[in-house]
C-alpha atoms as a PDB file:
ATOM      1  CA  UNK A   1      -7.352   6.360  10.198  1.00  0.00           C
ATOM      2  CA  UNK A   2      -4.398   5.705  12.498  1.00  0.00           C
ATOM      3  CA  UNK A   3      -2.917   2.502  13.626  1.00  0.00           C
ATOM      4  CA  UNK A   4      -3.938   2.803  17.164  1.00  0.00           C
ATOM      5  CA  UNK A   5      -7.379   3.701  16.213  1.00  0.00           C
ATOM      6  CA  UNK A   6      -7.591   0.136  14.299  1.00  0.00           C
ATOM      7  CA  UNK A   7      -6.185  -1.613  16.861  1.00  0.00           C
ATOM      8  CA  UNK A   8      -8.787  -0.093  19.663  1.00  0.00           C
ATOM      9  CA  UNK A   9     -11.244  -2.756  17.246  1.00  0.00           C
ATOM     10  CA  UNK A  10      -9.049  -5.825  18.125  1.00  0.00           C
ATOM     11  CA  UNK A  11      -8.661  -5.576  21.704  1.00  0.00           C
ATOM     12  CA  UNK A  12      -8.743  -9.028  23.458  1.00  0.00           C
ATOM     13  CA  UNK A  13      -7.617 -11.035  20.255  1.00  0.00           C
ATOM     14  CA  UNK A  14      -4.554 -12.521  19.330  1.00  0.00           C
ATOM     15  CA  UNK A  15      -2.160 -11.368  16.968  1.00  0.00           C
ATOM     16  CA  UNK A  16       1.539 -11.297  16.297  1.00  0.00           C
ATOM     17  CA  UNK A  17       2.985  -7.419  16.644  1.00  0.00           C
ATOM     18  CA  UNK A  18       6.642  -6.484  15.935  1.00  0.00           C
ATOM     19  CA  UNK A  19       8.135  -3.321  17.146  1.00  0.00           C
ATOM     20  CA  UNK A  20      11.424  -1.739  16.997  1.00  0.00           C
ATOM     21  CA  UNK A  21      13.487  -4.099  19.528  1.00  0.00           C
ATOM     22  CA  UNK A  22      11.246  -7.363  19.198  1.00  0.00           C
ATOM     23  CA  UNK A  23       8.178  -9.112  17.733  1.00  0.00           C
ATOM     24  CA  UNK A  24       5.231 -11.788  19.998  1.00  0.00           C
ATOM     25  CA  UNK A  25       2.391 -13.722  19.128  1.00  0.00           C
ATOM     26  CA  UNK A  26      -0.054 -12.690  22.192  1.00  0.00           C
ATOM     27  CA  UNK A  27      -3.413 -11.411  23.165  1.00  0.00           C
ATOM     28  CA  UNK A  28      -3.919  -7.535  23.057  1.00  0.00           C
ATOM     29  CA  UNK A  29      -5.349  -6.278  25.983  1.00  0.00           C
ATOM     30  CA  UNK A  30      -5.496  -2.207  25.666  1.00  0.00           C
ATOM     31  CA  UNK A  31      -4.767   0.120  22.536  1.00  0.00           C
ATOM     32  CA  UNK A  32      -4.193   3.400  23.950  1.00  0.00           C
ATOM     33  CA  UNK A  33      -2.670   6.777  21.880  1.00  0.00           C
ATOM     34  CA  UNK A  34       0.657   6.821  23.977  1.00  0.00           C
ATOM     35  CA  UNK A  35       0.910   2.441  24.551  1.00  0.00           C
ATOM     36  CA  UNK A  36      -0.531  -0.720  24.155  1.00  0.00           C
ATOM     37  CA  UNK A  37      -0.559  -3.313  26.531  1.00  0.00           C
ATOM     38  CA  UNK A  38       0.000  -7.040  25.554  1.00  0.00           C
ATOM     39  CA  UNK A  39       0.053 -10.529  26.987  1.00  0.00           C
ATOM     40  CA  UNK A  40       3.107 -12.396  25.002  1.00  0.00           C
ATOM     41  CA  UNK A  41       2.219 -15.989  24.737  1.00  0.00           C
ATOM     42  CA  UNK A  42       5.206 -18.916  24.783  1.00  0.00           C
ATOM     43  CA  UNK A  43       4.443 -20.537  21.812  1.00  0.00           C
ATOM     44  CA  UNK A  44       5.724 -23.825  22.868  1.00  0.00           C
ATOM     45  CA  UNK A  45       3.530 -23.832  25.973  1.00  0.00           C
ATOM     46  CA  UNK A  46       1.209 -21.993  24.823  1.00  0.00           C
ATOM     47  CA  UNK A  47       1.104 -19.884  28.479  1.00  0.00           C
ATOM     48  CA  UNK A  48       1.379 -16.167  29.365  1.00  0.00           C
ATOM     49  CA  UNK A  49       4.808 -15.291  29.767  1.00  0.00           C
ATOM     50  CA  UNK A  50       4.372 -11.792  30.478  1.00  0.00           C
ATOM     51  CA  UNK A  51       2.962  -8.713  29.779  1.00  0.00           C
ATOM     52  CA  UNK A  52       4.412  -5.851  27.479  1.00  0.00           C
ATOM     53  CA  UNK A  53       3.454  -2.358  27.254  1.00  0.00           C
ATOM     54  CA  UNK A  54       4.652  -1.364  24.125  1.00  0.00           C
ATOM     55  CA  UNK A  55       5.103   2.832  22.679  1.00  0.00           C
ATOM     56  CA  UNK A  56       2.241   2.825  19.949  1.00  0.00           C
ATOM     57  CA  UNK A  57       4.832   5.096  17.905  1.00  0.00           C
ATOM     58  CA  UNK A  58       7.305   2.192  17.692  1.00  0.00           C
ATOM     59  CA  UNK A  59       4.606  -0.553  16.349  1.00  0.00           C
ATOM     60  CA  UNK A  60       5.980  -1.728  13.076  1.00  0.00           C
ATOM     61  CA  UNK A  61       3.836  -4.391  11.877  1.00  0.00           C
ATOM     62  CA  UNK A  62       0.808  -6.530  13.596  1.00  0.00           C
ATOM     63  CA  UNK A  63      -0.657  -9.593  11.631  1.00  0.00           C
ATOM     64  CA  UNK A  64      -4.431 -10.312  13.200  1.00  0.00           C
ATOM     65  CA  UNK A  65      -4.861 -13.427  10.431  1.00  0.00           C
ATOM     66  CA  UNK A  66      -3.223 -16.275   9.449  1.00  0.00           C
ATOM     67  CA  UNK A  67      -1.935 -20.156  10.362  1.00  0.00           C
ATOM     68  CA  UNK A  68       0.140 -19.151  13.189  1.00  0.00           C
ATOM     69  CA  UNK A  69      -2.643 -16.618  14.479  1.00  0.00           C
ATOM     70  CA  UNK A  70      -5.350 -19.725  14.093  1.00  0.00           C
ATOM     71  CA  UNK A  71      -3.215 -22.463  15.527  1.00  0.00           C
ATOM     72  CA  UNK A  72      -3.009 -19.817  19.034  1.00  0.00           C
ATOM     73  CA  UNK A  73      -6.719 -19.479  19.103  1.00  0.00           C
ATOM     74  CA  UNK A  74      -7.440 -23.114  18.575  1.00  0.00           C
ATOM     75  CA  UNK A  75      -4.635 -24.240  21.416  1.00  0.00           C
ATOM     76  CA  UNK A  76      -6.020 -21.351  23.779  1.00  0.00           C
ATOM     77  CA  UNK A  77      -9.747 -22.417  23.199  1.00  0.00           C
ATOM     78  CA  UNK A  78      -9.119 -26.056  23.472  1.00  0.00           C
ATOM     79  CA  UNK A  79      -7.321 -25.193  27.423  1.00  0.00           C
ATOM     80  CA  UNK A  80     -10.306 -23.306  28.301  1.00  0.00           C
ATOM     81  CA  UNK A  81     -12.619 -26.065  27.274  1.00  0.00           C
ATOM     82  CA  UNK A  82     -10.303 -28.237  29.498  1.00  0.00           C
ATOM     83  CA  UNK A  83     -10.120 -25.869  32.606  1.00  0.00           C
ATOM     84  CA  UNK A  84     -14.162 -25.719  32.709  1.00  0.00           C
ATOM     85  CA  UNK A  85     -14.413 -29.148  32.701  1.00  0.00           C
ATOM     86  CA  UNK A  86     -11.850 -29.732  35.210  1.00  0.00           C
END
């Protein structure tokens, strides 16, 4: 199975991807064959800071799990659940 074909299955979730000039935490938004698109989050404000479309064939590593990944979902979640309210 190819990388890109993996990744089509985590669209819209957060992970931390490193490629050949730079590595984010952020939100993937589209896994395509010739580039992904993905929303790089500030991780001290935890907001957007912009959006990367990245060359699939220069991916190096993404890491979907882990402390880092679950302190971003937690932080995002607990915004949204103050946005609806407000």
């Amino acid at each position: 199975m190819r990388l890109i074909e993996k990744l089509k299955e985590f669209e819209q979730q957060y992970m931390f991807i490193r490629w050949a000039t730079g590595g984010e935490y952020g939100k993937l938004v589209y896994a395509g064959d010739d580039f992904v698109e993905f929303d790089v989050i500030n991780i001290d404000s935890m907001e957007y800071s912009e959006t990367v479309f990245i060359h699939s064939p220069l991916i190096l590593e993404i890491a979907i799990g882990g402390a880092d990944i679950s302190r971003i979902v937690a932080e995002m979640s607990s915004k949204v659940s103050i946005d609806e309210r407000g």
